[in-house]
N, C-alpha and C. Protein backbone atom coordinates (compact mmCIF):
# COMPACT_ATOMS: atom_id res chain seq x y z
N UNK A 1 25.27 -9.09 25.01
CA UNK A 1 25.42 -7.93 24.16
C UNK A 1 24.11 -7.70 23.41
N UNK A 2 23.61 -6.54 23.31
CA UNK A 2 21.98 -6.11 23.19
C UNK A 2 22.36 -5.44 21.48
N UNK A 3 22.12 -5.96 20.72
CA UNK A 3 22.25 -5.49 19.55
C UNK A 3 20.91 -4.50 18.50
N UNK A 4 20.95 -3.77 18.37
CA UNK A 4 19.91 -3.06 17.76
C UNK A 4 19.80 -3.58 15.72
N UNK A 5 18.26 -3.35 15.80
CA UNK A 5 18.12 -3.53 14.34
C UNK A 5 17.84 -2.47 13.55
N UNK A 6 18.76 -2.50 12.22
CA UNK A 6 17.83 -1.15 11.59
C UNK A 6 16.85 -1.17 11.16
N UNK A 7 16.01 -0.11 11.47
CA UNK A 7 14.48 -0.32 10.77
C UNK A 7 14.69 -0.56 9.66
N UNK A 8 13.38 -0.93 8.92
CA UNK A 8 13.57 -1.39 7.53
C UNK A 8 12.48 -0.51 7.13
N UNK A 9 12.28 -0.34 5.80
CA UNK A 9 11.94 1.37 4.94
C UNK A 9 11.06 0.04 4.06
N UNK A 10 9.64 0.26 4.71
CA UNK A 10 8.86 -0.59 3.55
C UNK A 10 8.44 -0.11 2.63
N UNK A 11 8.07 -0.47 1.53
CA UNK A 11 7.51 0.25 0.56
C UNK A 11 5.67 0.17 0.61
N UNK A 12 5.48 -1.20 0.26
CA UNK A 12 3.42 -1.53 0.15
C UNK A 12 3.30 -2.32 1.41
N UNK A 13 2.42 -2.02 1.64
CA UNK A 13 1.50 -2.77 2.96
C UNK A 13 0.68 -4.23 2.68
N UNK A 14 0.26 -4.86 3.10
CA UNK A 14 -0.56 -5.28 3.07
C UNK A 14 -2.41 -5.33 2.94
N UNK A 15 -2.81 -5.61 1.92
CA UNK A 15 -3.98 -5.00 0.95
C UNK A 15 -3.61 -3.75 0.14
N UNK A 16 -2.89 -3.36 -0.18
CA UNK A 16 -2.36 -2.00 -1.06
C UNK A 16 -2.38 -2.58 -2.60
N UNK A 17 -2.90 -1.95 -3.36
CA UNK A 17 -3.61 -2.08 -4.67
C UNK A 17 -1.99 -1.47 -5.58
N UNK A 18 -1.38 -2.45 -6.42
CA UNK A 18 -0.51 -2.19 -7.30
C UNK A 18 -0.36 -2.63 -8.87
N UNK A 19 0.29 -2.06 -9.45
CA UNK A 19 0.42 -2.13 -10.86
C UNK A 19 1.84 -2.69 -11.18
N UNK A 20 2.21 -3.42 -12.48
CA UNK A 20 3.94 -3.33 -12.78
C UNK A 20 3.76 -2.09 -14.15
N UNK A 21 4.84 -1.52 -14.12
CA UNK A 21 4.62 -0.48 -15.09
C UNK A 21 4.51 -0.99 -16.45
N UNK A 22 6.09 -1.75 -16.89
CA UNK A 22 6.00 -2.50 -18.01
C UNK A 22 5.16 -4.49 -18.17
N UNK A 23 4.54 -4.06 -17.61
CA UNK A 23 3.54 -5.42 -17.14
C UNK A 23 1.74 -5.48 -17.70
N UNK A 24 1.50 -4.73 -18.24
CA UNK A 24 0.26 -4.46 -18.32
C UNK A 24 -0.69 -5.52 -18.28
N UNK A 25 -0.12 -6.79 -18.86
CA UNK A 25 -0.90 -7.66 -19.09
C UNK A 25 -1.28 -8.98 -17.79
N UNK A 26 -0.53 -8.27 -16.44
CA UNK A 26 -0.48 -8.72 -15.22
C UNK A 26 -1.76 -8.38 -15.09
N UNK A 27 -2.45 -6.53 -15.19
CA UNK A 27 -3.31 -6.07 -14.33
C UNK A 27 -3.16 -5.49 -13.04
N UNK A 28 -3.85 -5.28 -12.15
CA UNK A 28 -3.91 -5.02 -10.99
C UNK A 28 -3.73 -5.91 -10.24
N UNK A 29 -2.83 -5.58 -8.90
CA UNK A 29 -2.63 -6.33 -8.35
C UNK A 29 -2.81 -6.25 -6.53
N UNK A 30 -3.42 -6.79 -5.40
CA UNK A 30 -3.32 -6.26 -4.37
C UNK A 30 -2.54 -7.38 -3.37
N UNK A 31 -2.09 -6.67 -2.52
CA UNK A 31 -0.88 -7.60 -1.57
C UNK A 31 -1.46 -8.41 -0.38
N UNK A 32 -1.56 -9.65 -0.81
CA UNK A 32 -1.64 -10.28 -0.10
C UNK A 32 -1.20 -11.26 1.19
N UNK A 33 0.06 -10.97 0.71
CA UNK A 33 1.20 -11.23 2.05
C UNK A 33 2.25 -10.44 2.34
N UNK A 34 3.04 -10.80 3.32
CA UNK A 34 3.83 -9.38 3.81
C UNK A 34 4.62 -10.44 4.47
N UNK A 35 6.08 -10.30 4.45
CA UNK A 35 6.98 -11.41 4.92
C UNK A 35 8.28 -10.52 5.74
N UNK A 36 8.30 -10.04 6.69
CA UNK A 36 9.97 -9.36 6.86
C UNK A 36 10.62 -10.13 8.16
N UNK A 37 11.70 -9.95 7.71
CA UNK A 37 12.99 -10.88 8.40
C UNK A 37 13.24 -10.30 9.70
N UNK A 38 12.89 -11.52 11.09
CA UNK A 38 13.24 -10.43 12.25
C UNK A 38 14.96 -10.58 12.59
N UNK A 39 16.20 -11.13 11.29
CA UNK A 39 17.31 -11.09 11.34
C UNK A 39 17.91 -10.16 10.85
N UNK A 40 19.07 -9.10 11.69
CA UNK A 40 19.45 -8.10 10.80
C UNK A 40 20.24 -8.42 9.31
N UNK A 41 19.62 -7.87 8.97
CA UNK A 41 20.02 -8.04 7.31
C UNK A 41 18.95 -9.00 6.59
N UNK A 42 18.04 -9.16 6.89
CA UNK A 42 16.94 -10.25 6.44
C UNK A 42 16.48 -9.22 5.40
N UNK A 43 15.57 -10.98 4.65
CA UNK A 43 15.18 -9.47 3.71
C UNK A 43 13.36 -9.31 4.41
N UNK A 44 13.11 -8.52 2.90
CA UNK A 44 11.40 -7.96 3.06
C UNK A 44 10.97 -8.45 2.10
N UNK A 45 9.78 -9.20 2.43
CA UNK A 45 9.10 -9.53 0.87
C UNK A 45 7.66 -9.51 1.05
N UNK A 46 7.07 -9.47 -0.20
CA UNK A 46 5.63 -9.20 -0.18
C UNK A 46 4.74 -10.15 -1.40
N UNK A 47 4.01 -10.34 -1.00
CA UNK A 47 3.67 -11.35 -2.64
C UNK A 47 2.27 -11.04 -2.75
N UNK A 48 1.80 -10.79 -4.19
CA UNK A 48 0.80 -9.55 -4.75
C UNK A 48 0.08 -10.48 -5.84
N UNK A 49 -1.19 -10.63 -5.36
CA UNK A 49 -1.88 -11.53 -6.43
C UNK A 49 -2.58 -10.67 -7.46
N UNK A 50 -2.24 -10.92 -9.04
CA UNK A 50 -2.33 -10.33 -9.85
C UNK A 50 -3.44 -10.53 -10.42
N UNK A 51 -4.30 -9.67 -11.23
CA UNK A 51 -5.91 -9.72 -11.91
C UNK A 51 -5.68 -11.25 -12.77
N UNK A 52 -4.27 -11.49 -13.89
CA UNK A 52 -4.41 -12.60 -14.32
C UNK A 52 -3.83 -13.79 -13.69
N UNK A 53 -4.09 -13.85 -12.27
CA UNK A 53 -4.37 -15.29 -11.62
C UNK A 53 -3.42 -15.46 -10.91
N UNK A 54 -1.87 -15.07 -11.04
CA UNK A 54 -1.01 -15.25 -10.54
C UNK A 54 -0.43 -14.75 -9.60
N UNK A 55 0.03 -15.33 -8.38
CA UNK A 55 0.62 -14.66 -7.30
C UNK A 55 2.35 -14.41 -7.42
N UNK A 56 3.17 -12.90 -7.00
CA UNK A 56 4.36 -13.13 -7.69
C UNK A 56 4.48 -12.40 -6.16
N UNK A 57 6.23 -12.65 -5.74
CA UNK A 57 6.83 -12.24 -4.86
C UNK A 57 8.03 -11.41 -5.36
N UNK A 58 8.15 -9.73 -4.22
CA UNK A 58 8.56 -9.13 -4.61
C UNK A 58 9.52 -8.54 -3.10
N UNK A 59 10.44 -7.91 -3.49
CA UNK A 59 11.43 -7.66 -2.25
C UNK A 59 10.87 -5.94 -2.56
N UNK A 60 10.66 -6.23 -0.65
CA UNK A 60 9.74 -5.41 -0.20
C UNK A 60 10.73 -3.71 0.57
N UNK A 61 12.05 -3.90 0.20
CA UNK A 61 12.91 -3.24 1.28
C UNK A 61 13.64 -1.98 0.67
N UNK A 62 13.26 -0.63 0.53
CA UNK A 62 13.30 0.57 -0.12
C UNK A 62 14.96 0.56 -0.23
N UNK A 63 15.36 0.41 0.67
CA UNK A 63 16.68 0.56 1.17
C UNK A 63 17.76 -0.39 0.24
N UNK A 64 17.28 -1.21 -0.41
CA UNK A 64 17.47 -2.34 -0.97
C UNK A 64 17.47 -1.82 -2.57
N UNK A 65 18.31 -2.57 -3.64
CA UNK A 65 18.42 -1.86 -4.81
C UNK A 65 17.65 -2.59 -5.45
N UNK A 66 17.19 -4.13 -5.47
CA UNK A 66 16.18 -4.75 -6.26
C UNK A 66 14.51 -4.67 -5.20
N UNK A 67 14.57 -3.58 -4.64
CA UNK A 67 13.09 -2.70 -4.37
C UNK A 67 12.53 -3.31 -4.86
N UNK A 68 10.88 -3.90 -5.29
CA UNK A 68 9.84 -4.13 -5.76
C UNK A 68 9.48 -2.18 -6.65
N UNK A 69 9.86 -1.01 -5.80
CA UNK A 69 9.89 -0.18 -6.58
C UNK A 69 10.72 0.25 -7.67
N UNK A 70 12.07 0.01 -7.58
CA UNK A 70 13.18 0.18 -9.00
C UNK A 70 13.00 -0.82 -9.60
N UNK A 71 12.39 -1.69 -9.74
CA UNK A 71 11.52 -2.68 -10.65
C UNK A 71 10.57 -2.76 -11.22
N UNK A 72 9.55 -1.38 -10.98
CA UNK A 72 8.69 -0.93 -11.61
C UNK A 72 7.31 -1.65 -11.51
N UNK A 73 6.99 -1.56 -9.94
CA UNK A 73 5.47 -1.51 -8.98
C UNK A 73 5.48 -0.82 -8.31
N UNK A 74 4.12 -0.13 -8.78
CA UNK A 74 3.69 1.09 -8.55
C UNK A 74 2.62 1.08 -7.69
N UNK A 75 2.24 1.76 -6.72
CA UNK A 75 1.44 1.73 -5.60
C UNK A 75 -0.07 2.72 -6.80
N UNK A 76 -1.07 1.93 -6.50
CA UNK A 76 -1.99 2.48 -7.16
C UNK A 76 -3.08 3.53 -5.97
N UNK A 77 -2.65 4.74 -6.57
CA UNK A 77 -3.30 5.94 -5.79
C UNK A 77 -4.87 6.04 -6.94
N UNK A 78 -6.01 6.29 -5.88
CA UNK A 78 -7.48 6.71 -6.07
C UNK A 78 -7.94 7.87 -5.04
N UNK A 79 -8.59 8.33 -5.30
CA UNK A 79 -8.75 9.81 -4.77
C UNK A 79 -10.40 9.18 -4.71
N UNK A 80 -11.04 9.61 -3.57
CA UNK A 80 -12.50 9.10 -3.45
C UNK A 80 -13.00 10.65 -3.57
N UNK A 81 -13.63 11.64 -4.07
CA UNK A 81 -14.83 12.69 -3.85
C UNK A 81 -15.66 12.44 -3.21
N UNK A 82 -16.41 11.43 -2.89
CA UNK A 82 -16.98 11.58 -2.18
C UNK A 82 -17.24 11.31 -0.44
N UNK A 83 -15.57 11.67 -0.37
CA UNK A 83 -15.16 11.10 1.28
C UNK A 83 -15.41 12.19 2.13
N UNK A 84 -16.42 11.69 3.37
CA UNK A 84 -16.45 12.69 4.64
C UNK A 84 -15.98 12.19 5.27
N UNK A 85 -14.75 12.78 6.08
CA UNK A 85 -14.72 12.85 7.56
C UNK A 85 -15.42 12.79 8.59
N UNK A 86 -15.36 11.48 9.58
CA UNK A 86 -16.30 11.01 10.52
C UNK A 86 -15.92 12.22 12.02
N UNK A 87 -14.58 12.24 11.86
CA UNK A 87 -14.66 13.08 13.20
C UNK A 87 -14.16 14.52 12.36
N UNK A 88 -14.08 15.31 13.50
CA UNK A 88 -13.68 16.90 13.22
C UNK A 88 -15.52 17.67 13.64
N UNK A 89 -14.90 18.45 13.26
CA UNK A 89 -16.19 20.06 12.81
C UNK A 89 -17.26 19.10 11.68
N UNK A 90 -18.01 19.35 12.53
CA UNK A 90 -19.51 19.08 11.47
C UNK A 90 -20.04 20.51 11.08
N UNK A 91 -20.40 20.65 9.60
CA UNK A 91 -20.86 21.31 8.87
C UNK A 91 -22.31 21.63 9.73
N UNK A 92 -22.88 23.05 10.02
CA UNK A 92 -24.15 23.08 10.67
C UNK A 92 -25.35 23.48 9.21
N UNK A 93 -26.16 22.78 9.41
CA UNK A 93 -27.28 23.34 8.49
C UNK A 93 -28.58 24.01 9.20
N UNK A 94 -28.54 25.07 8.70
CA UNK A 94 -29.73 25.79 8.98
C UNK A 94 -31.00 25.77 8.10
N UNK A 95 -31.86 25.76 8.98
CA UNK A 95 -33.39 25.66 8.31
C UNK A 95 -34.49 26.39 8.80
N UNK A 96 -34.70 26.98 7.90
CA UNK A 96 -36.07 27.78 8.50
C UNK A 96 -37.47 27.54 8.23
N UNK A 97 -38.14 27.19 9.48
CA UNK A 97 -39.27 27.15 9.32
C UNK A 97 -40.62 27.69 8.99
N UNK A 98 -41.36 27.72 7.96
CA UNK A 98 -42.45 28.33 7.96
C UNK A 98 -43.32 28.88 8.85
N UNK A 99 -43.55 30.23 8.92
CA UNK A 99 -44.59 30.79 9.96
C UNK A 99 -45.47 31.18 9.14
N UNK A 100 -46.39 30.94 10.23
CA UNK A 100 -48.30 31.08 9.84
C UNK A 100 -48.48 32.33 10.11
């Protein structure tokens, strides 16, 4: 009998830069491990080493009511300005040369 699994609804990845909301004094934190259960009903976990030294493990499974997110870690979004796109349409520059 061929049994199917339900996907599981992750929340952070691995290397993903996070915060605890009411935590401040944790710091930043980025994920350094990533643990999910290949048993249905297993859990998800992730464990996130924090600016002050400590590594903490957190259940990684959206779907799940003690989330690492309804617990208040927050995926830390940065916006870069100064990001180009390697592929697509290149911008053409024109230049004109001096005539004699």
């Amino acid at each position: 009998m061929l049994t199917r699994m339900r996907p599981v609804r992750l929340y952070l990845r691995l290397g993903d830069r996070c915060y605890h909301v009411s935590r401040e004094e944790w710091g930043v934190g980025s994920v350094v491990e990533e643990m999910t259960s290949t048993i249905e009903g297993g859990t998800c976990l992730i464990r996130v080493l924090f600016e002050d030294g400590s590594q903490r493990t957190f259940n990684n499974d959206l779907d799940s009511e003690i989330c690492c997110y309804f617990m208040g870690l927050r995926r830390e979004s940065s916006f870069d300005w100064d990001f180009r796109p390697l592929r697509g349409r290149r911008s053409v520059v024109r230049r004109s040369l001096p005539r004699d």
